[in-house]
C-alpha atoms as a PDB file:
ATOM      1  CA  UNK A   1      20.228  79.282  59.626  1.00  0.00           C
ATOM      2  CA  UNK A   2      17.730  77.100  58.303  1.00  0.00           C
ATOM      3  CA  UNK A   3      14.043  77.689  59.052  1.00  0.00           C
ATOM      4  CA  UNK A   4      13.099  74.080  59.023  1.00  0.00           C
ATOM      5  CA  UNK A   5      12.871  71.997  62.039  1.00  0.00           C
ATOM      6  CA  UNK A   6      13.908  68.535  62.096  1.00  0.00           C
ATOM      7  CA  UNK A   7      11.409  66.517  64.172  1.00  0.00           C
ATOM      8  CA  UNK A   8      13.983  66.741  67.098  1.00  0.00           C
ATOM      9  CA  UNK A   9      13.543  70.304  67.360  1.00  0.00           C
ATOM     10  CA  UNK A  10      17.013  71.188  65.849  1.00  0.00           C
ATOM     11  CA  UNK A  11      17.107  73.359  62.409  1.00  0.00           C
ATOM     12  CA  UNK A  12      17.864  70.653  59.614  1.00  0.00           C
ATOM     13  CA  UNK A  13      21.169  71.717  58.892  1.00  0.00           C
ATOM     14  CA  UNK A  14      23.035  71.694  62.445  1.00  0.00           C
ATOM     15  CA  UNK A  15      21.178  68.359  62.824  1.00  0.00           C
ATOM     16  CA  UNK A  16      22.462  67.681  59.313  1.00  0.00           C
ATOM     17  CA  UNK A  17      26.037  68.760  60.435  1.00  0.00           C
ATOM     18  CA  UNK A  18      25.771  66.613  63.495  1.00  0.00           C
ATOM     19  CA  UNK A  19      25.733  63.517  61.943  1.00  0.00           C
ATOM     20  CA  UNK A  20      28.796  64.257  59.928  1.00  0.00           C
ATOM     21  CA  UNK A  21      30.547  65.476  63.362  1.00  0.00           C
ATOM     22  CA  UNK A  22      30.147  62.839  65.034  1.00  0.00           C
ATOM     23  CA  UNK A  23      29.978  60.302  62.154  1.00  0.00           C
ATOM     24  CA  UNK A  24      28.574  57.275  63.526  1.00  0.00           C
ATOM     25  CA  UNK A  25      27.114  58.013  66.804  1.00  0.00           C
ATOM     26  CA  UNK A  26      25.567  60.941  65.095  1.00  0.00           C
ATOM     27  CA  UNK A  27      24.246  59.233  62.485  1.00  0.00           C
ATOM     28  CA  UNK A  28      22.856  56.507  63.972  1.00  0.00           C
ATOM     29  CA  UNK A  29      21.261  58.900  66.695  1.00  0.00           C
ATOM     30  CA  UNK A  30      18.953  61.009  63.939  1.00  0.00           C
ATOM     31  CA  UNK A  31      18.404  57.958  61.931  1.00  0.00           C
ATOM     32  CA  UNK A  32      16.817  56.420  65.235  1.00  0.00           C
ATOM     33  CA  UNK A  33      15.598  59.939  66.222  1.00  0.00           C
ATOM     34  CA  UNK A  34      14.232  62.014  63.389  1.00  0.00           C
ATOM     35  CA  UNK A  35      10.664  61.233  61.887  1.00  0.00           C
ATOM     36  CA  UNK A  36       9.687  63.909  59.048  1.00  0.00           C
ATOM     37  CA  UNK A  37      12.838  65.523  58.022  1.00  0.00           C
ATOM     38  CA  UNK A  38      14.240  63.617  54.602  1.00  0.00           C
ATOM     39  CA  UNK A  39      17.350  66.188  54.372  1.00  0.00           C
ATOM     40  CA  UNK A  40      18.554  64.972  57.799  1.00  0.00           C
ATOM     41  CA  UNK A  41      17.473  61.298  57.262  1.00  0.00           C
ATOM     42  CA  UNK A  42      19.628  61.642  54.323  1.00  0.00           C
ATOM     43  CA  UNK A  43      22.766  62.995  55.732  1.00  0.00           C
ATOM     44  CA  UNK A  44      22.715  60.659  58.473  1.00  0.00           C
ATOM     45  CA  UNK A  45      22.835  57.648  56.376  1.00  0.00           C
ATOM     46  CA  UNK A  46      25.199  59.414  53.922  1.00  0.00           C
ATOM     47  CA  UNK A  47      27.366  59.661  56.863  1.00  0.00           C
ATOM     48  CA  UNK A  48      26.782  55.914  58.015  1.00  0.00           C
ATOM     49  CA  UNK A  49      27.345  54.658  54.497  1.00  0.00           C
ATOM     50  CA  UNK A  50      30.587  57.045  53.647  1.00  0.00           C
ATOM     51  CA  UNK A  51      32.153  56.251  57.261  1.00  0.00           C
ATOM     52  CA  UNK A  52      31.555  52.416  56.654  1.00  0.00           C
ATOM     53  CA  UNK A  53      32.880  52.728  53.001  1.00  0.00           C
ATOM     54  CA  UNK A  54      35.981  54.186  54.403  1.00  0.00           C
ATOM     55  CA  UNK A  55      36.451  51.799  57.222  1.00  0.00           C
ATOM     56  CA  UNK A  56      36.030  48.828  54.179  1.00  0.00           C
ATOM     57  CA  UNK A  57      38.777  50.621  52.255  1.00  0.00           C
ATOM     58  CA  UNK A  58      41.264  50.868  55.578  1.00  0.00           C
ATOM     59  CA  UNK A  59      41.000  47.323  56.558  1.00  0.00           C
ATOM     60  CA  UNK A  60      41.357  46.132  52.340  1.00  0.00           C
ATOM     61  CA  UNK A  61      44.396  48.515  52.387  1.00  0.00           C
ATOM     62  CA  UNK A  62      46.007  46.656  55.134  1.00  0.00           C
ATOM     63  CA  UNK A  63      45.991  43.533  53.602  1.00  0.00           C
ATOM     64  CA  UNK A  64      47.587  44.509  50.384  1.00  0.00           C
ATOM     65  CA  UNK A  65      51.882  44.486  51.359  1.00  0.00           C
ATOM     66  CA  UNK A  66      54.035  47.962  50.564  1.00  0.00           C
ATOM     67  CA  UNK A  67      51.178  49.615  48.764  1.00  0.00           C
ATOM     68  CA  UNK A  68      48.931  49.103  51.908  1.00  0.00           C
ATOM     69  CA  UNK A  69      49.925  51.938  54.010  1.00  0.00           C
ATOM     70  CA  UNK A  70      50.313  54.638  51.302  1.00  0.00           C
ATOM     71  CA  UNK A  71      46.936  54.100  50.430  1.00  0.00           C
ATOM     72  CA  UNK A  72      45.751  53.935  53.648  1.00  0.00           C
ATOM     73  CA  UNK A  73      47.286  57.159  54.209  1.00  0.00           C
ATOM     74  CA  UNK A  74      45.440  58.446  51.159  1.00  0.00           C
ATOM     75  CA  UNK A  75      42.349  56.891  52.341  1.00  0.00           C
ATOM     76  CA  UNK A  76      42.612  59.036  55.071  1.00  0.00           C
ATOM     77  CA  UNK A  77      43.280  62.129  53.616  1.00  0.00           C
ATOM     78  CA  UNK A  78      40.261  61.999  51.822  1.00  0.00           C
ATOM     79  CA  UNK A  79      38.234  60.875  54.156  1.00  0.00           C
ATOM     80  CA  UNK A  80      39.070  64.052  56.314  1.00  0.00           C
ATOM     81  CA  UNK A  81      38.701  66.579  52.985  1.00  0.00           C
ATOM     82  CA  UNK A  82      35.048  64.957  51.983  1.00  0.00           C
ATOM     83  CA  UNK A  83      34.411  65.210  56.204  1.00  0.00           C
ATOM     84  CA  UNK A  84      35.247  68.732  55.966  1.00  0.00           C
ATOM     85  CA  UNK A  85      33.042  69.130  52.834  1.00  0.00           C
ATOM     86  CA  UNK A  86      30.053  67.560  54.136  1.00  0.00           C
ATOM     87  CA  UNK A  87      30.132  69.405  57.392  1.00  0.00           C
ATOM     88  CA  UNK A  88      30.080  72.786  55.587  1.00  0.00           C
ATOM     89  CA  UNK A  89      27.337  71.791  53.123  1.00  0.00           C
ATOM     90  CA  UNK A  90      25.263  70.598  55.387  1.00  0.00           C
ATOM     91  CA  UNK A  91      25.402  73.736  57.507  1.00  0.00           C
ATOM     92  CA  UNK A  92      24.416  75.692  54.551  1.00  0.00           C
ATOM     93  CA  UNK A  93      21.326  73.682  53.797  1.00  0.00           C
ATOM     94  CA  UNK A  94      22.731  71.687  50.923  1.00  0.00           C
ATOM     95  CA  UNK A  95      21.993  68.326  49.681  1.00  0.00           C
ATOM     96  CA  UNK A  96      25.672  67.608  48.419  1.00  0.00           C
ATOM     97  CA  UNK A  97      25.120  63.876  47.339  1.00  0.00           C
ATOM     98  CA  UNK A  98      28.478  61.682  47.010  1.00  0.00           C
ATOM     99  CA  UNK A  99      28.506  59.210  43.855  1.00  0.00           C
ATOM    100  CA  UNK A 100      26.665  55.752  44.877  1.00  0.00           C
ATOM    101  CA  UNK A 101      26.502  56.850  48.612  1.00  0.00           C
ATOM    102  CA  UNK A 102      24.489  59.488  47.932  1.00  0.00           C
ATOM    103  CA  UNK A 103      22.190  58.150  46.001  1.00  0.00           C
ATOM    104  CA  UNK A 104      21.453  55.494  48.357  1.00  0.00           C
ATOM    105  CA  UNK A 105      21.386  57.334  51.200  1.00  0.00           C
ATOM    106  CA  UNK A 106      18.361  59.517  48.906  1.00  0.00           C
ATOM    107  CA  UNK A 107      17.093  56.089  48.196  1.00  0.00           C
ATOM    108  CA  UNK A 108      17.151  55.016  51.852  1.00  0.00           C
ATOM    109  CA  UNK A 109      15.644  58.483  53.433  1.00  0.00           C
ATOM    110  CA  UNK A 110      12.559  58.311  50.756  1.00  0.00           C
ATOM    111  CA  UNK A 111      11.769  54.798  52.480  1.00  0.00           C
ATOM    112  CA  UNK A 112      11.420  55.836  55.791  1.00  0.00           C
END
């Protein structure tokens, strides 16, 4: 368990872990919500960006014929595996940043 408190009154990382479980919702809730903690600020809009990114690459997917669905299909297989990953490295504290998204979402959580 972490021993830092996210301005909600949650430890960081099952507020952290929130905004992956319940991507969007989630997300937007602490990114509304939370006031001083940057490691929560920062998986809530890595989960905002990611979830968007994915959505992006669904609907592009279905416009491309035959190769559309398989790579929909892939789309969504990853999408659950890096859902997964984020989930358990946010419970354990850590700042797992994805390429581009993450660095934004740093970007983004330094700014507010």
């Amino acid at each position: 368990m972490s021993v830092y408190k996210s301005s909600t009154g949650m430890d960081e990382n099952i507020a952290a872990v929130l905004c992956y479980l319940f991507a969007f919702v989630g997300a937007l809730a602490f990114v509304l919500l939370e006031k001083k903690s940057r490691f929560v600020l920062f998986h809530a809009l890595q989960s905002i960006f990611l979830f968007v990114a994915l959505m992006i690459g669904h609907v592009l997917a279905g416009l491309i014929p035959l190769l559309g669905p398989p790579l929909a299909s892939l789309l969504t297989l990853a999408g659950i595996v890096l859902w997964i990953v984020l989930i358990i490295h946010a419970g354990q504290g850590k700042w797992l940043k994805l390429p581009w998204m993450g660095d934004l979402a740093l970007h983004q959580a330094r700014q507010l």
